[in-house]
Protein backbone atom coordinates (compact mmCIF):
# COMPACT_ATOMS: atom_id res chain seq x y z
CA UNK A 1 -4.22 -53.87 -69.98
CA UNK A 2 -1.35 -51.89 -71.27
CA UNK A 3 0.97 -53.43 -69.16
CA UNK A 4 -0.67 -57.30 -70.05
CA UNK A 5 -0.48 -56.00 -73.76
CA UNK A 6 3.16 -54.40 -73.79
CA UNK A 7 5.01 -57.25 -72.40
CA UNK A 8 2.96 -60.12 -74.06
CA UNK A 9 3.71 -58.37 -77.78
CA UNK A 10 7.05 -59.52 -76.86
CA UNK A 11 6.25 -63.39 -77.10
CA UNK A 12 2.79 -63.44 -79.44
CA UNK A 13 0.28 -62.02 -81.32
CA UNK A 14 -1.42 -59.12 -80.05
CA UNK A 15 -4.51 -60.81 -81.30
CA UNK A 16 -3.93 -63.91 -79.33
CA UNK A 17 -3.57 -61.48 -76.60
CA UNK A 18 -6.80 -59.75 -76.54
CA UNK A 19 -9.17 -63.35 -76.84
CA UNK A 20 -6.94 -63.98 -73.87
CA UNK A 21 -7.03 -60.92 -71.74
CA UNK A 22 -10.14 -59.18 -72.95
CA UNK A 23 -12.62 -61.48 -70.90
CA UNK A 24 -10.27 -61.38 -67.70
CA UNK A 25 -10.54 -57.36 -68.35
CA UNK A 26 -14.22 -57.67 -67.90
CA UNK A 27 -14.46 -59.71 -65.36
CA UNK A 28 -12.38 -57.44 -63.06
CA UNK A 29 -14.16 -54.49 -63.68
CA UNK A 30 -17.40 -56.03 -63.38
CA UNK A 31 -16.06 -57.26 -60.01
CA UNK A 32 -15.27 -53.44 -59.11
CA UNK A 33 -17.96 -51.83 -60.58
CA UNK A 34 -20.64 -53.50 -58.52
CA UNK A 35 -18.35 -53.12 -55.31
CA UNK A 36 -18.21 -49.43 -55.66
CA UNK A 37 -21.35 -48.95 -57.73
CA UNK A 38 -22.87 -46.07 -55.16
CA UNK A 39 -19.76 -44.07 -56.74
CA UNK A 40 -20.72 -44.59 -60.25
CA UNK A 41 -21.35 -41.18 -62.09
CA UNK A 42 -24.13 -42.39 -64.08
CA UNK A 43 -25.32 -39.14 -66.05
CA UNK A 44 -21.86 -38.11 -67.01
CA UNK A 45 -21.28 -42.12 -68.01
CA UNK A 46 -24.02 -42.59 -70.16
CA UNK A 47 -24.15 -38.60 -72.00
CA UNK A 48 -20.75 -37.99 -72.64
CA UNK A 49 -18.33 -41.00 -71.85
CA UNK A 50 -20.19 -44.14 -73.34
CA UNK A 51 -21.66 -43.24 -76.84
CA UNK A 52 -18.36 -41.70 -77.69
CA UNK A 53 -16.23 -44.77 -76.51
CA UNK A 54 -18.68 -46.97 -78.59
CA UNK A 55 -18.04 -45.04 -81.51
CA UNK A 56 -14.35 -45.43 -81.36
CA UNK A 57 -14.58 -48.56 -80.60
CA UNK A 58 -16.57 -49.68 -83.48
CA UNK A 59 -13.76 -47.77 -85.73
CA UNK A 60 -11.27 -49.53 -83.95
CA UNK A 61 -12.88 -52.98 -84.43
CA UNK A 62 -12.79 -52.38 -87.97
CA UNK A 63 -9.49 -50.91 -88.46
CA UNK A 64 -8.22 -54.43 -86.70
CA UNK A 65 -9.44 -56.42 -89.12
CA UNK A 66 -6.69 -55.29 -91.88
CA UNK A 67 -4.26 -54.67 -89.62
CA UNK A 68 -2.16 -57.35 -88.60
CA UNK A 69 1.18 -58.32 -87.64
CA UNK A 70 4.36 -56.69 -87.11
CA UNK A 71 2.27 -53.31 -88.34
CA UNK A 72 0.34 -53.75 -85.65
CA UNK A 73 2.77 -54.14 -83.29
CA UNK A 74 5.28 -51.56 -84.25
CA UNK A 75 2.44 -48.86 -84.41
CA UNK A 76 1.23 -50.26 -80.52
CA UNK A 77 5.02 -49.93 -79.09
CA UNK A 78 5.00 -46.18 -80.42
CA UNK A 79 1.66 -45.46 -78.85
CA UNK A 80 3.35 -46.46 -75.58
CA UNK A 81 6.43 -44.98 -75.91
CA UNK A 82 4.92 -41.48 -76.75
CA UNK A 83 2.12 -42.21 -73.69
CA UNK A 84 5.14 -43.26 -71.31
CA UNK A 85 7.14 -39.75 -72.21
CA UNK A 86 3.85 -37.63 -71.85
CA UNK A 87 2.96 -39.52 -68.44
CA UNK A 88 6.52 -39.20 -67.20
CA UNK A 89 6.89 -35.35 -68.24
CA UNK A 90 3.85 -34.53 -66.22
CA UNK A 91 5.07 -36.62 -63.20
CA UNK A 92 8.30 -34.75 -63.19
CA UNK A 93 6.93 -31.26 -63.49
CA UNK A 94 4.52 -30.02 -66.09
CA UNK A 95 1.05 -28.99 -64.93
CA UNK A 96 -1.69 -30.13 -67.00
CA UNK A 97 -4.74 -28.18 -67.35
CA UNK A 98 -8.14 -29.71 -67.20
CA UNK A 99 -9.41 -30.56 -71.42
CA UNK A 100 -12.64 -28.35 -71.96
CA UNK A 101 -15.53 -30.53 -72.89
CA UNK A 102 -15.39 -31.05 -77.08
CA UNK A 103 -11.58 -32.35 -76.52
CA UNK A 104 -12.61 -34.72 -73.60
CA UNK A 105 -15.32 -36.46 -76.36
CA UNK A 106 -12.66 -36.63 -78.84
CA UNK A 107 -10.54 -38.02 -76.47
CA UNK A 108 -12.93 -40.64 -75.70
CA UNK A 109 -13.49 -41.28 -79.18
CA UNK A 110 -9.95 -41.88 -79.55
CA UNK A 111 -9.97 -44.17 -76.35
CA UNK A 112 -12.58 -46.08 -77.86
CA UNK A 113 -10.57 -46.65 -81.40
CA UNK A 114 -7.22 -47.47 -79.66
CA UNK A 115 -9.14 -50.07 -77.31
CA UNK A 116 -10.66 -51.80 -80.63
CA UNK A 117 -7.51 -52.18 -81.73
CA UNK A 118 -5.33 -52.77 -78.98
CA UNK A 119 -7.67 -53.00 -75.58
CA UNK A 120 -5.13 -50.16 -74.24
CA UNK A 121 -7.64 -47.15 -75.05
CA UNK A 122 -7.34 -46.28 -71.24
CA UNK A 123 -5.22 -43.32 -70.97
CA UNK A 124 -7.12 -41.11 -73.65
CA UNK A 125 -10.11 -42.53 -71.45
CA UNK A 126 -8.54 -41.13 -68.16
CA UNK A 127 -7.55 -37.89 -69.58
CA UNK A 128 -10.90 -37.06 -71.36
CA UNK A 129 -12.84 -37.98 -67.54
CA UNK A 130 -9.94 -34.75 -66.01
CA UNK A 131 -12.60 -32.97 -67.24
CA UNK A 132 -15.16 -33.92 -64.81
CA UNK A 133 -12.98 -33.30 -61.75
CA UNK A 134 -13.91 -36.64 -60.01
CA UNK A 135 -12.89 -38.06 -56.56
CA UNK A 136 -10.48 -40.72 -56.16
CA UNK A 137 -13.19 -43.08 -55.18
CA UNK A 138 -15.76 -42.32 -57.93
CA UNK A 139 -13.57 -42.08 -60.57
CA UNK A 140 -12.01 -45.90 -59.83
CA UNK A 141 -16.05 -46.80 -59.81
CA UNK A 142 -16.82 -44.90 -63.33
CA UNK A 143 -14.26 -46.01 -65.47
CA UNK A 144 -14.38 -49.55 -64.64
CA UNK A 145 -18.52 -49.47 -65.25
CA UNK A 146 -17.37 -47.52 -68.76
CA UNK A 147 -14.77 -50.65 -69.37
CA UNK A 148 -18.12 -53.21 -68.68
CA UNK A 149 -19.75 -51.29 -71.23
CA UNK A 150 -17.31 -51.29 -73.90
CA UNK A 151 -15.64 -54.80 -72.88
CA UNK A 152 -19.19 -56.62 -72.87
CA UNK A 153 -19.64 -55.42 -76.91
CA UNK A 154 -16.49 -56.58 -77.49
CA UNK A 155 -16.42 -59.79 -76.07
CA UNK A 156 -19.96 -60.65 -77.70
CA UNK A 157 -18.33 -59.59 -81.06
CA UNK A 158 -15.16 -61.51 -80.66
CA UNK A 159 -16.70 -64.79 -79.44
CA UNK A 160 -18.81 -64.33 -83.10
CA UNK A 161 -15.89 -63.65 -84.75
CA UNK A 162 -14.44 -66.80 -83.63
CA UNK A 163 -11.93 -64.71 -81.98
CA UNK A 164 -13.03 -65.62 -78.37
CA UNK A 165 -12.99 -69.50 -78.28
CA UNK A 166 -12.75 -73.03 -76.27
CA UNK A 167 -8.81 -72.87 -76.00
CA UNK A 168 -8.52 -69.10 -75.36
CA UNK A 169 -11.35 -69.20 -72.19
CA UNK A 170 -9.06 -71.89 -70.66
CA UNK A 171 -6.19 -69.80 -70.40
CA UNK A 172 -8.11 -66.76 -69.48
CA UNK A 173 -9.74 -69.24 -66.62
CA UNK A 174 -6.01 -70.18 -65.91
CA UNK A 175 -5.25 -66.22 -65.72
CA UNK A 176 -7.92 -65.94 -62.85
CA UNK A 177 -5.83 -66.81 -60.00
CA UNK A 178 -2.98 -64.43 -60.85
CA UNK A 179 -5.63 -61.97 -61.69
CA UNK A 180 -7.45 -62.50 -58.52
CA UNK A 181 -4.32 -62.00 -55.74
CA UNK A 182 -3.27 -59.27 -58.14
CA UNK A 183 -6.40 -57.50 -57.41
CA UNK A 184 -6.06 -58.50 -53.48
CA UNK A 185 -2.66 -56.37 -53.47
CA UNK A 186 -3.87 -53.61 -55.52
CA UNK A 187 -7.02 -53.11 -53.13
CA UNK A 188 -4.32 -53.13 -50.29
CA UNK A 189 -1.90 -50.29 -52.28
CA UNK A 190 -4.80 -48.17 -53.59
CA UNK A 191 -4.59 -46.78 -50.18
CA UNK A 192 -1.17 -47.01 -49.38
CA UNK A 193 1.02 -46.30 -52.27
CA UNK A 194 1.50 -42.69 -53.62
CA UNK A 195 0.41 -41.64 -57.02
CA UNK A 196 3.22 -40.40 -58.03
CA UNK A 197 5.75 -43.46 -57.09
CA UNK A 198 3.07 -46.27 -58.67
CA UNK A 199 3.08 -43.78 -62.31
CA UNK A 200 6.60 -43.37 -62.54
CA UNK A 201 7.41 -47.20 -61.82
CA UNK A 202 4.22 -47.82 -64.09
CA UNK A 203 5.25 -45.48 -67.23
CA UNK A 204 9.26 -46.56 -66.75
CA UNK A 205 8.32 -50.14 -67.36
CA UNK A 206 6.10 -49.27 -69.97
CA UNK A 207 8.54 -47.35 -71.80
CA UNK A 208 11.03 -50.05 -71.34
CA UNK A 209 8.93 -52.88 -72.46
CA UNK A 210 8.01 -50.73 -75.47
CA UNK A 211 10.88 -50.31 -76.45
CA UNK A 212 11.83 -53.58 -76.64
CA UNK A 213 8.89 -54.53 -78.57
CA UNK A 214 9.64 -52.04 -81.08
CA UNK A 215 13.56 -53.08 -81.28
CA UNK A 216 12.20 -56.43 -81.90
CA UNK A 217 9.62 -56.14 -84.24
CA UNK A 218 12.06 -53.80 -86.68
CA UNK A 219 15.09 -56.52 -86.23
């Protein structure tokens, strides 16, 4: 979603974006979460990750309904940039240490404002679950049952907002295939491609995409 949301800044509306992409979002991780359900931490899920994602969310929500526009945009490109550097820096070098408990809920409060707003509230989501010191396996199967959560609420709230509508489902149904063999060659590289290679190609396009948005929008 950060990636979908980056580079489509560059060409519309952010809020054009998310009726588009949210309902694609959902559907993927619906798709994994029931594939990989038996790896679903459900007592750390529903205690500590889900209420406080909610929350944020809710804020979020509510925040994006006065901000609009190149605002909106210029604050989203700065999120990334600053996310890309941090990711990067850590890739190249600098341990992080594991966020006691009270700063993993804030960060999933956090997660759950910048997702209202943007649908990117994934890496504040990632770094508050380091806390919980999950497998591979099980954290892949968590976080996409905390995205069906979060992405269900807002889909039922944008489709009453009007937000979520007849033209926007047919591109999202157009979006499928891509989606779909997408997902067919990440299944195949989840396996095969290092961590550390698929973050620093990741965050360098990120910040380069970013970037770009933010020259743009300030032009």
């Amino acid at each position: 979603m950060v990636i979908s949301v980056t580079i489509g800044a560059l060409f519309t509306d952010i809020e054009v974006i998310k009726s588009v992409m949210l309902p694609l979002s959902l559907a993927m991780c619906c798709y994994l979460a029931v594939r990989y359900r038996t790896n679903i931490k459900w007592a750390a899920l529903l205690k500590s990750v889900v209420p406080f994602m909610a929350l944020g969310a809710i804020a979020g929500v509510a925040i994006s309904r006065v901000a609009h526009g190149d605002w909106l945009k210029c604050a989203f490109a700065i999120v990334v940039i600053l996310l890309s550097l941090r990711e990067l820096r850590l890739v190249f070098g600098r341990q992080e240490q594991l966020p006691p408990a009270w700063v993993s809920k804030t960060a999933f409060m956090g997660g759950g404002i910048i997702h209202g707003i943007y649908l990117t509230g994934g890496p504040l989501l990632v770094y508050g679950l380091g806390a919980l010191r999950l497998e591979k396996a099980d954290f892949r199967a968590t976080i996409s049952m905390v995205w069906v959560f979060i992405n269900s609420g807002l889909v039922a709230w944008m489709i009453y907002a009007k937000e979520i509508n007849g033209d926007s489902i047919t591109v999202t149904a157009w979006l499928l295939i891509p989606m779909t063999f997408g997902m067919i060659v990440g299944e195949l590289l989840h396996h095969r491609l290092p961590e550390r290679t698929f973050k620093i190609a990741v965050y360098s396009l990120l910040l380069l995409a970013a970037g770009l948005l933010l020259a743009k929008t300030l032009s």
